[in-house]
C-alpha atoms as a PDB file:
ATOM      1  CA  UNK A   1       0.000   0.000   0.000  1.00  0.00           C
ATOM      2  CA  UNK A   2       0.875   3.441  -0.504  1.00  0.00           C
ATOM      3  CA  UNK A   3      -0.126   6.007   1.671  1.00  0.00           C
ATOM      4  CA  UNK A   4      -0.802   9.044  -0.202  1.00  0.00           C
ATOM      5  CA  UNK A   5      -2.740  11.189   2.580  1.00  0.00           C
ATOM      6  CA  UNK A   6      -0.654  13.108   5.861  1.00  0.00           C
ATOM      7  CA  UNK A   7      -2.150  13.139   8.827  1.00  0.00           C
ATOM      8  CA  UNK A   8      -0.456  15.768   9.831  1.00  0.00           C
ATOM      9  CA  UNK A   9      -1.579  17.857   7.038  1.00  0.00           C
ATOM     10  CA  UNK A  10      -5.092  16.896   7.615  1.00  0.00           C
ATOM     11  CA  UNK A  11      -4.564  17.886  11.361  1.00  0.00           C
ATOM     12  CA  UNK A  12      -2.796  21.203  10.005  1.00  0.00           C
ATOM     13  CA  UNK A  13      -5.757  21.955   7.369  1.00  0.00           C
ATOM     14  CA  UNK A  14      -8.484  21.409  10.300  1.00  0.00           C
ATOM     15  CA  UNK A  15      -6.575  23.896  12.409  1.00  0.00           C
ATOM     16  CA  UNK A  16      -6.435  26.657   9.396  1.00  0.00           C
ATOM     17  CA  UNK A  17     -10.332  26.151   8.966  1.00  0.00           C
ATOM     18  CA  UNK A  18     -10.657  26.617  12.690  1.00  0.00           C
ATOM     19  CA  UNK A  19      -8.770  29.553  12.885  1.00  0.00           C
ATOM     20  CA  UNK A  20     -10.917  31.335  10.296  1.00  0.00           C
ATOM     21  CA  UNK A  21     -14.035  29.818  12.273  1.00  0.00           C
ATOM     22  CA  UNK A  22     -12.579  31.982  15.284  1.00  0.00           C
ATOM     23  CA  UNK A  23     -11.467  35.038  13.354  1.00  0.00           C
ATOM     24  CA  UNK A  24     -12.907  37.751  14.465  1.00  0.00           C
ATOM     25  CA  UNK A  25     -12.262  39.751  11.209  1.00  0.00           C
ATOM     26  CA  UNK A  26     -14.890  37.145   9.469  1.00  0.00           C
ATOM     27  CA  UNK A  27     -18.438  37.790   9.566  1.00  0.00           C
ATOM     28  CA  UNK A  28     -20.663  34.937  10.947  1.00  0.00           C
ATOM     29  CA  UNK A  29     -21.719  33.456   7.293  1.00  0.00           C
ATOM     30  CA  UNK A  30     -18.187  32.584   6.715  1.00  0.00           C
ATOM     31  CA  UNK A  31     -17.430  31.305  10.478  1.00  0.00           C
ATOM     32  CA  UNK A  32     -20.400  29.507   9.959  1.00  0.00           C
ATOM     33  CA  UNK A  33     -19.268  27.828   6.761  1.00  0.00           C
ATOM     34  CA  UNK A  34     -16.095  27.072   8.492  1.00  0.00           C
ATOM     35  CA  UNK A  35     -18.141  25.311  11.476  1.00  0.00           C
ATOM     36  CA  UNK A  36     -20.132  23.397   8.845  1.00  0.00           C
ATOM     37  CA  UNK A  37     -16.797  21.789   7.170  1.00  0.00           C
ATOM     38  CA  UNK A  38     -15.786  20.895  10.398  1.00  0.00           C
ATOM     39  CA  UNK A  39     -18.947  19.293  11.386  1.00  0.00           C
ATOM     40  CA  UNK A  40     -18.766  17.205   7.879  1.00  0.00           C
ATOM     41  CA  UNK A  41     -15.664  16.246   8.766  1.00  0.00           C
ATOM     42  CA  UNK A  42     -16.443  14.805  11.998  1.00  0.00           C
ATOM     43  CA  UNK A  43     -19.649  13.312  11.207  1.00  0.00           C
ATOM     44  CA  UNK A  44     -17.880  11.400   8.303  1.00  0.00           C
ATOM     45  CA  UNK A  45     -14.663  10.234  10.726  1.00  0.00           C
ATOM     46  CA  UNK A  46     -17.243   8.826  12.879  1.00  0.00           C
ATOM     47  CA  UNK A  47     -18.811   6.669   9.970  1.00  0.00           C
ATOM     48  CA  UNK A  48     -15.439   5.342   8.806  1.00  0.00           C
ATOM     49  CA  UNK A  49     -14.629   4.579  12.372  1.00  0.00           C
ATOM     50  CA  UNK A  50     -17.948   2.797  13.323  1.00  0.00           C
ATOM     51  CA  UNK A  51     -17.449   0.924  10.376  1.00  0.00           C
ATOM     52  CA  UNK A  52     -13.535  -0.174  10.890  1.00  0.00           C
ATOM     53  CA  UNK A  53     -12.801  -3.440  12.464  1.00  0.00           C
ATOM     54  CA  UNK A  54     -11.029  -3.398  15.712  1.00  0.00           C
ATOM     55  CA  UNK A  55      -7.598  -4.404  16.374  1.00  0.00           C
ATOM     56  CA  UNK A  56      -6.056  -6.379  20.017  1.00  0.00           C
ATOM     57  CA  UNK A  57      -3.295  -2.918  20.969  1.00  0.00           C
ATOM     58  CA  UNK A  58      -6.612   0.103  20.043  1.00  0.00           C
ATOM     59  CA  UNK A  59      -7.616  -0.379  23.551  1.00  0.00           C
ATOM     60  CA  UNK A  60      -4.506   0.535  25.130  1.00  0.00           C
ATOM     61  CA  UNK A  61      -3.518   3.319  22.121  1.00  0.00           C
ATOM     62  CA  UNK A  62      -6.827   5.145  23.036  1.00  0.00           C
ATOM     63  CA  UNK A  63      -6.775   5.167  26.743  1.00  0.00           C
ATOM     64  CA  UNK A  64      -2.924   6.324  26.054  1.00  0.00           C
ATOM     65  CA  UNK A  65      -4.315   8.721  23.472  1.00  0.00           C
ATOM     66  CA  UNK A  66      -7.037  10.499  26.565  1.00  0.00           C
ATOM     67  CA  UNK A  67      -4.709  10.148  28.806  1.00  0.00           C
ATOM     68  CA  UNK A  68      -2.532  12.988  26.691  1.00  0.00           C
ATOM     69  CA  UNK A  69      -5.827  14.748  26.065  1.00  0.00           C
ATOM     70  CA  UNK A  70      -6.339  15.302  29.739  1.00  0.00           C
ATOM     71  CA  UNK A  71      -2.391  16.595  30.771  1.00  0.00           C
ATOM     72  CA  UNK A  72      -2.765  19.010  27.810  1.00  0.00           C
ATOM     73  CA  UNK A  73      -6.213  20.459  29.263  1.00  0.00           C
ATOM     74  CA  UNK A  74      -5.102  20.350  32.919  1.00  0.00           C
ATOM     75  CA  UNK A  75      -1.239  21.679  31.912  1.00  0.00           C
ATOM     76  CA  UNK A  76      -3.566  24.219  29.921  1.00  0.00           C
ATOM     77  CA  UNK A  77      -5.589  25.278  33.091  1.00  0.00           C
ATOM     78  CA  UNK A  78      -2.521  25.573  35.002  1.00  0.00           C
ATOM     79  CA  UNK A  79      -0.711  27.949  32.709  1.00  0.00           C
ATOM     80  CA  UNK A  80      -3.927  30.570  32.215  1.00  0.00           C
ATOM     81  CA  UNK A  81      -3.958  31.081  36.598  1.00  0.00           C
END
């Protein structure tokens, strides 16, 4: 197989359309619009993923995977006192 997608570059694409979502300098139609591709996206990453089969290490990856998820937001906390 060759992998011709970047998940990186997916992450870095959904943080550009973010951005604009949060730009102050947009009007709402265009946050909006922003919001919407965003929402597509998630709505079809939960299809593919209902849909994939389920491998013996995902349990471990994923409770690995939250607990990063919850440093970052308590690290995050921490630094705004």
């Amino acid at each position: 197989m060759i992998q011709n997608w970047n998940a990186d570059q997916i992450t870095r694409d959904l943080n550009r359309c973010a951005r604009e979502m949060n730009d102050w300098h947009n009007d709402g139609y265009v946050q909006w619009g922003c919001k919407q591709d965003l929402y597509r996206v998630k709505f079809e990453l939960d299809r593919l993923l209902k849909s994939s089969p389920h491998f013996s290490m995902e349990p471990e990856w994923l409770a690995e995977q939250q607990k990063q998820q919850v440093w970052e937001i308590l690290n995050d906390k921490t630094s705004n006192q």
